[in-house]
C-alpha atoms as a PDB file:
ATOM      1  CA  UNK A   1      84.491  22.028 212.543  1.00  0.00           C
ATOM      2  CA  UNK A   2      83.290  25.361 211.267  1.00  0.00           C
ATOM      3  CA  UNK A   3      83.226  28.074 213.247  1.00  0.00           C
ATOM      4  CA  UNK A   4      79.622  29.828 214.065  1.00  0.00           C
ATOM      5  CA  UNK A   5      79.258  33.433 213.015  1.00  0.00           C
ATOM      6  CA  UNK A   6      78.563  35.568 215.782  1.00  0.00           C
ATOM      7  CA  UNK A   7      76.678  38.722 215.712  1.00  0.00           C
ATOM      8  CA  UNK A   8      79.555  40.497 216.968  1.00  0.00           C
ATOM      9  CA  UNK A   9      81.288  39.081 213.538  1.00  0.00           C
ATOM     10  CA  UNK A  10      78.431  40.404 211.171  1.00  0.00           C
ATOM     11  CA  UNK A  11      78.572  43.701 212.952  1.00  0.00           C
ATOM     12  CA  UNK A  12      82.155  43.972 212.527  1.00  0.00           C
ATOM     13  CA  UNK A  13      81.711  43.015 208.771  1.00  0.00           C
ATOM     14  CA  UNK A  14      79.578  45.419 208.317  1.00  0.00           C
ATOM     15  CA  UNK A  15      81.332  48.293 209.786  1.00  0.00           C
ATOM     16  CA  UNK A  16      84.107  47.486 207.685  1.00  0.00           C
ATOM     17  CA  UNK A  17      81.888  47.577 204.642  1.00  0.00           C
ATOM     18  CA  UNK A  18      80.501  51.335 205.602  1.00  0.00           C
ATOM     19  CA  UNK A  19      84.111  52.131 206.081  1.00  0.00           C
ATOM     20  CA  UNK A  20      85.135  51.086 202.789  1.00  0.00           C
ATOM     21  CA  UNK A  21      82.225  52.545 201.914  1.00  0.00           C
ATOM     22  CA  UNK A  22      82.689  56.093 203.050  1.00  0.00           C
ATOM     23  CA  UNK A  23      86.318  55.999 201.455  1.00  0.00           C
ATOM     24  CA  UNK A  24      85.328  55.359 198.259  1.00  0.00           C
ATOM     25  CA  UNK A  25      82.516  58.084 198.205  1.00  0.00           C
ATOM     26  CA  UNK A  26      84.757  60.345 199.839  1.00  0.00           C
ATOM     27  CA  UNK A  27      87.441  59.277 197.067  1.00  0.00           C
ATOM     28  CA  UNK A  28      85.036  59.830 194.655  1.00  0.00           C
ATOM     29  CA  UNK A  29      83.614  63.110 195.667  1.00  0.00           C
ATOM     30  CA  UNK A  30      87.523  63.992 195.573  1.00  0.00           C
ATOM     31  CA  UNK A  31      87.483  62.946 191.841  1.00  0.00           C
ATOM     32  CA  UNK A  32      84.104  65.053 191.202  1.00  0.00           C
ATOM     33  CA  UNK A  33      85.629  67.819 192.753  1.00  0.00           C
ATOM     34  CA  UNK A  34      89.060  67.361 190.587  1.00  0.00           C
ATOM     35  CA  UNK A  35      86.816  66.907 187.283  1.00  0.00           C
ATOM     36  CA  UNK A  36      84.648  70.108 187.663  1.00  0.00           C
ATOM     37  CA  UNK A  37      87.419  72.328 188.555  1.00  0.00           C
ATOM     38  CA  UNK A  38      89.085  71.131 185.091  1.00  0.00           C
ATOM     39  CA  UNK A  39      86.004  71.808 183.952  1.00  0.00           C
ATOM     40  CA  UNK A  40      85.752  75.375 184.774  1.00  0.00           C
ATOM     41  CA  UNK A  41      89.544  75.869 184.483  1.00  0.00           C
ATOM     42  CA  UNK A  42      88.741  74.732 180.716  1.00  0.00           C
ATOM     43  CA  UNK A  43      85.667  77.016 180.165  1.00  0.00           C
ATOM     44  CA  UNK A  44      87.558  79.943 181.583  1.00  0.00           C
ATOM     45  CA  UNK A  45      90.210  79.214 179.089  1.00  0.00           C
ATOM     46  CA  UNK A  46      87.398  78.587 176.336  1.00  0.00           C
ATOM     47  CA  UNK A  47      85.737  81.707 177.083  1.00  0.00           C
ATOM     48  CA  UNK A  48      88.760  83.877 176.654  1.00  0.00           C
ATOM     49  CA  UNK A  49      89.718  82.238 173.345  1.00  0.00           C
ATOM     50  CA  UNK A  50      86.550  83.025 172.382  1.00  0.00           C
ATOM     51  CA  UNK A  51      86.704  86.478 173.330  1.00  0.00           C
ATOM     52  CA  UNK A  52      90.396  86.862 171.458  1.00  0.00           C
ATOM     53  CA  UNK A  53      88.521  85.490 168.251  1.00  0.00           C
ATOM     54  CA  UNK A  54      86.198  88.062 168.516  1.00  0.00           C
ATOM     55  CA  UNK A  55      88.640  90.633 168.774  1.00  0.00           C
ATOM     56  CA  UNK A  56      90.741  89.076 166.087  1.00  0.00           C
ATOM     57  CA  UNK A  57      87.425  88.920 163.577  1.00  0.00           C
ATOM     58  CA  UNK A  58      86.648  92.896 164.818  1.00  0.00           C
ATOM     59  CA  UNK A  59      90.533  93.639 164.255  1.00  0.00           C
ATOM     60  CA  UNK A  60      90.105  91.993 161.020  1.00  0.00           C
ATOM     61  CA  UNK A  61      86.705  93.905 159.805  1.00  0.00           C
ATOM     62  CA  UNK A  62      87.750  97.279 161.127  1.00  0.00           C
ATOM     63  CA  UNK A  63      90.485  98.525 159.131  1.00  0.00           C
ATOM     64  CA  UNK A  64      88.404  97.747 155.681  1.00  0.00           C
ATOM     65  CA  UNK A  65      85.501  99.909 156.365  1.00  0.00           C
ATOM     66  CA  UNK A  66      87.240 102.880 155.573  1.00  0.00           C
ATOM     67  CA  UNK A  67      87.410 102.009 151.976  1.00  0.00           C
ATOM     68  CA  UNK A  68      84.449  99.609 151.923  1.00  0.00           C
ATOM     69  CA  UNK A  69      82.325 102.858 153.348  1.00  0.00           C
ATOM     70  CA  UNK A  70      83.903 105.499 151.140  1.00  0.00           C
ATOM     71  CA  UNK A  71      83.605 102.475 148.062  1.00  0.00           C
ATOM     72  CA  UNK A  72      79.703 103.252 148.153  1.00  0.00           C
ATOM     73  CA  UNK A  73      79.651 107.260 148.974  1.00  0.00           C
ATOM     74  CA  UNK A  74      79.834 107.188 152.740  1.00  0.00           C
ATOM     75  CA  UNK A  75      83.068 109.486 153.918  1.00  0.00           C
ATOM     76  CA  UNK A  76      84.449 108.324 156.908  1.00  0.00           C
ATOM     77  CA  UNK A  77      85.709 110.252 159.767  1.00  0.00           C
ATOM     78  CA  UNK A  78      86.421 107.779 162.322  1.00  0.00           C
ATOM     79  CA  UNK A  79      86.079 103.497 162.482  1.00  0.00           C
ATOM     80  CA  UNK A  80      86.338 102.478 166.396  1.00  0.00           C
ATOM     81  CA  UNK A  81      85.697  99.169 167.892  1.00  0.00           C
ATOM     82  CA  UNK A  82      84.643  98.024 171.167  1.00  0.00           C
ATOM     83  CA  UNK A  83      82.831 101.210 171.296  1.00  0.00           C
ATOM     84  CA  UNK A  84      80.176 101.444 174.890  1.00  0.00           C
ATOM     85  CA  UNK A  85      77.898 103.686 173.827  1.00  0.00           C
ATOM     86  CA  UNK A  86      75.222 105.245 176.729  1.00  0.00           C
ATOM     87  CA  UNK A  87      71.551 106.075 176.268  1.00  0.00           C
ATOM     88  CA  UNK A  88      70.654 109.630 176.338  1.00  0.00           C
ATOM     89  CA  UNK A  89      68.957 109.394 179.949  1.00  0.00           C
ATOM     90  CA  UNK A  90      72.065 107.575 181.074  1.00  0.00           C
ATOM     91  CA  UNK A  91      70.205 104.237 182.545  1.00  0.00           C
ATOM     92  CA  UNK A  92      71.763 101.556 179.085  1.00  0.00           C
ATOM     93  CA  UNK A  93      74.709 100.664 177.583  1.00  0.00           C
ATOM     94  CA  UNK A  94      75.160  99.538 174.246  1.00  0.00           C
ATOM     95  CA  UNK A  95      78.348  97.546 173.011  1.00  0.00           C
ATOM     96  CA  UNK A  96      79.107  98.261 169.419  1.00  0.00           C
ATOM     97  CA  UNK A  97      81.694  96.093 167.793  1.00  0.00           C
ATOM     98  CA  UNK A  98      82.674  98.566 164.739  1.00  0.00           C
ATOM     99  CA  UNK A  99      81.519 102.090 164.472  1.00  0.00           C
ATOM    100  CA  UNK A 100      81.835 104.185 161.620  1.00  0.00           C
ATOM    101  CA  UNK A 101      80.679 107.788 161.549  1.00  0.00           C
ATOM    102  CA  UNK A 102      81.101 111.057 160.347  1.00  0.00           C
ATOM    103  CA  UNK A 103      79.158 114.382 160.692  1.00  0.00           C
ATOM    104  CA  UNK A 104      76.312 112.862 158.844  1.00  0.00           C
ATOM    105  CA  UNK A 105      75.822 109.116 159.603  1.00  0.00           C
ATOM    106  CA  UNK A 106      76.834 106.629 161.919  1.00  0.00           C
ATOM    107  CA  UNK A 107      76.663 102.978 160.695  1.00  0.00           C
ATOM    108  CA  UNK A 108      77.060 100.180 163.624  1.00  0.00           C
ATOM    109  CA  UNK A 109      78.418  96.773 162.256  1.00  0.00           C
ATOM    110  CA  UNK A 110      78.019  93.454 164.201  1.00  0.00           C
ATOM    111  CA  UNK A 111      80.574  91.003 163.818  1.00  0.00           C
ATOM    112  CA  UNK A 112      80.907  87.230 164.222  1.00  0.00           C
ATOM    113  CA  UNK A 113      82.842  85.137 163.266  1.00  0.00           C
ATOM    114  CA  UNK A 114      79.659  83.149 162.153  1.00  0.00           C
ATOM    115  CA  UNK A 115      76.756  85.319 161.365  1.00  0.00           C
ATOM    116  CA  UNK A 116      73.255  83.653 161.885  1.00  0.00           C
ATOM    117  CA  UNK A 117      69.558  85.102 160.846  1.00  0.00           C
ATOM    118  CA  UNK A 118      69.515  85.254 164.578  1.00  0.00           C
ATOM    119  CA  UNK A 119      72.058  87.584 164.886  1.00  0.00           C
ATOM    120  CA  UNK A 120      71.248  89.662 161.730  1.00  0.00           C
ATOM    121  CA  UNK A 121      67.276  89.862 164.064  1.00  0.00           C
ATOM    122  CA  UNK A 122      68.902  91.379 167.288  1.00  0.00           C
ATOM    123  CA  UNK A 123      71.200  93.509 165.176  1.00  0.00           C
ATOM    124  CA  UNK A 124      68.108  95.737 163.147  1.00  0.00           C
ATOM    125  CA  UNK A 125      66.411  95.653 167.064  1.00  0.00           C
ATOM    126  CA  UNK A 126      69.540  97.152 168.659  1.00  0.00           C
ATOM    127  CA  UNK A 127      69.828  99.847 165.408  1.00  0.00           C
ATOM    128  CA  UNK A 128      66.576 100.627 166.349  1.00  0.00           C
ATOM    129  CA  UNK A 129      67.091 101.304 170.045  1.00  0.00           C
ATOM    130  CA  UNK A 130      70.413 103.265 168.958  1.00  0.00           C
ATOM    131  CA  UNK A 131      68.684 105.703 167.298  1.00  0.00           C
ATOM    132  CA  UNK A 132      65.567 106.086 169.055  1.00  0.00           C
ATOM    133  CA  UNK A 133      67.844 106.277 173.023  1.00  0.00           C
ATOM    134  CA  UNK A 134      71.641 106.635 172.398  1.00  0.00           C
ATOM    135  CA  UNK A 135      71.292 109.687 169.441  1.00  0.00           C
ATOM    136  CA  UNK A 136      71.029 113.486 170.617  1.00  0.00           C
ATOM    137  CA  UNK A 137      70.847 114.881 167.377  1.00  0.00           C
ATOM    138  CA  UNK A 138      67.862 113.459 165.152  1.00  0.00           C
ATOM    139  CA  UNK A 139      69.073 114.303 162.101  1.00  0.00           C
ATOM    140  CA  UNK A 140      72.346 111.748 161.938  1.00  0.00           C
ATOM    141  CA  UNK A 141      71.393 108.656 159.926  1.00  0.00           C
ATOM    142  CA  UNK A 142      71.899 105.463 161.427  1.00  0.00           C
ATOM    143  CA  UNK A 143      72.994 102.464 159.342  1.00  0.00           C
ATOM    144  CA  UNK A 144      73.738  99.280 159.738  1.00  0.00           C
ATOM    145  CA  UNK A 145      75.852  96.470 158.969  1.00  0.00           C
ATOM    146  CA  UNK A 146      76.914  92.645 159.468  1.00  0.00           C
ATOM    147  CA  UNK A 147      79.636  91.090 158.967  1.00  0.00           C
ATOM    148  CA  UNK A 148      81.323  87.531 159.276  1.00  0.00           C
ATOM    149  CA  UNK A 149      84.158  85.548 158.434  1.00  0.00           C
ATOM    150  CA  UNK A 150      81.582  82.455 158.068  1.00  0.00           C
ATOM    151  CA  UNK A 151      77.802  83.382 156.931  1.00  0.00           C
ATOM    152  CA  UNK A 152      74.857  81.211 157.118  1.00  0.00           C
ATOM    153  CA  UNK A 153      73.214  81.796 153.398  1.00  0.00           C
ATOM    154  CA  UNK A 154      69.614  83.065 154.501  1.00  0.00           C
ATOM    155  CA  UNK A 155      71.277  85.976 157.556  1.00  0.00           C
ATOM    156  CA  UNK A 156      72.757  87.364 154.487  1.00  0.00           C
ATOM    157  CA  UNK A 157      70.083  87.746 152.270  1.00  0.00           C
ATOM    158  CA  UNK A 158      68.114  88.909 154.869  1.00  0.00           C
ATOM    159  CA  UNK A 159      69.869  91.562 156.223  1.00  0.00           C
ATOM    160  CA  UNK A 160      70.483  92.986 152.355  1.00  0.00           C
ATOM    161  CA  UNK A 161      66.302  92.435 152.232  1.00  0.00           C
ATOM    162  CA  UNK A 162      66.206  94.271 155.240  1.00  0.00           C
ATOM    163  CA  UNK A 163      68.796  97.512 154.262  1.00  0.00           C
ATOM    164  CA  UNK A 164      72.399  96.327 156.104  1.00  0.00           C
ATOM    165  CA  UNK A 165      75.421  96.276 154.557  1.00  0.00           C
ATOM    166  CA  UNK A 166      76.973  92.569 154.711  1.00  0.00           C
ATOM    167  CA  UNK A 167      80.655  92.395 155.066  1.00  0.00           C
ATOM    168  CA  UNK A 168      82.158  88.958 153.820  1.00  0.00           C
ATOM    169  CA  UNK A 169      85.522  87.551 153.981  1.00  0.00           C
ATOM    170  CA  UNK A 170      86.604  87.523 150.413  1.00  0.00           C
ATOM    171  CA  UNK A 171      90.189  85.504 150.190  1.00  0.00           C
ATOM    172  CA  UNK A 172      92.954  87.266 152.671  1.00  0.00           C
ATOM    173  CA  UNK A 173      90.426  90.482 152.603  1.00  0.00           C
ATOM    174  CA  UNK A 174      86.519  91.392 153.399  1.00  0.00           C
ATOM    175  CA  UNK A 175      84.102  92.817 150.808  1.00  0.00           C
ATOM    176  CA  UNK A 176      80.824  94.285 150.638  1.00  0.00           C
ATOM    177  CA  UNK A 177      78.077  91.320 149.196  1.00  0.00           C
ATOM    178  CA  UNK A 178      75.544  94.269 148.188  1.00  0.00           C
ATOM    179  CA  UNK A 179      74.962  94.732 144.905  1.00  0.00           C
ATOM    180  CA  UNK A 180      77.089  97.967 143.609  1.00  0.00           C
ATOM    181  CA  UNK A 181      73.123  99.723 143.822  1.00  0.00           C
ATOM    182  CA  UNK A 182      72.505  98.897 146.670  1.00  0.00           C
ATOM    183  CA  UNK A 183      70.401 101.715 149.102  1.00  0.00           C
ATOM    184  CA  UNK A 184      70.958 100.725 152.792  1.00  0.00           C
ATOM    185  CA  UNK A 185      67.985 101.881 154.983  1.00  0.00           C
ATOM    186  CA  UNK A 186      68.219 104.317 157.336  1.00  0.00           C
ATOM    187  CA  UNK A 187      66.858 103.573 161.371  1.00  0.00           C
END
């Protein structure tokens, strides 16, 4: 004969279900918890690759402005990257990838390592704020340029349409894609 189930045994049954319960979750939270701080650990990690391929494609720009500048009649005094510039009034900063000046003109280039039309847009805005906040002396000519090691077709002609220079990767060295009469436009 079969012995009757009790509500005792039910209740016991089902405590031991909750407690299996609660492990699991708590096993499983244990796993979330393991997962997202891999996750993070990887982004961090991401992040600062990213950052070193940035200063690779700036390290890689840099050094051929000199002669890419002086090529089309701009002498070149100093090319610095990483430059934080400050507004005139002091209240914004302004991180410049490459900057090339002299006594007469400054041109700013932003680099990526894949230039978009995007990029090429926030690039004439931020010439624009640089020489309307972060100039003293109204007379220096600001100019601008792009560059990339990768170039999506239509940020390129663009930003020639719109006056930058456009630095492109041309085999193991860079080159400028505007046409040898090319007139970049002042901001």
């Amino acid at each position: 004969m079969t012995k009757a189930v009790t509500f005792e045994d039910v209740w016991t049954m089902f405590q031991e279900m909750l407690r299996e319960d609660r492990e699991r979750r708590a096993e499983l939270d244990r796993k979330f918890q393991e997962t997202d701080r891999k996750i993070k650990e990887i982004s961090k990690q991401v992040g600062a690759l990213s950052s070193r391929w940035g200063e690779f494609v700036e390290g890689y720009i840099a050094p051929a402005c000199n002669r890419l500048f002086l090529e089309r009649g701009i002498p070149v005094h100093r090319v610095a990257v990483r430059v934080v510039a400050t507004s005139q009034d002091g209240t914004r900063q302004m991180e410049i990838d490459v900057m090339v000046d002299n006594s007469e003109c400054v041109v700013l280039v932003e680099v990526k390592s894949r230039l978009t039309l995007e990029d090429v847009r926030k690039h004439l805005q931020r010439l624009g704020e640089y020489k309307r906040d972060f100039i003293s002396n109204p007379a220096i000519r600001v100019l601008g340029a792009v560059a990339g090691i990768r170039m999506d077709e239509q940020a390129a002609t663009f930003a020639m349409e719109q006056g930058l220079f456009v630095i492109v990767q041309s085999g193991k060295n860079v080159r400028l894609a505007n046409a040898p009469g090319f007139v970049p436009a002042g901001f």
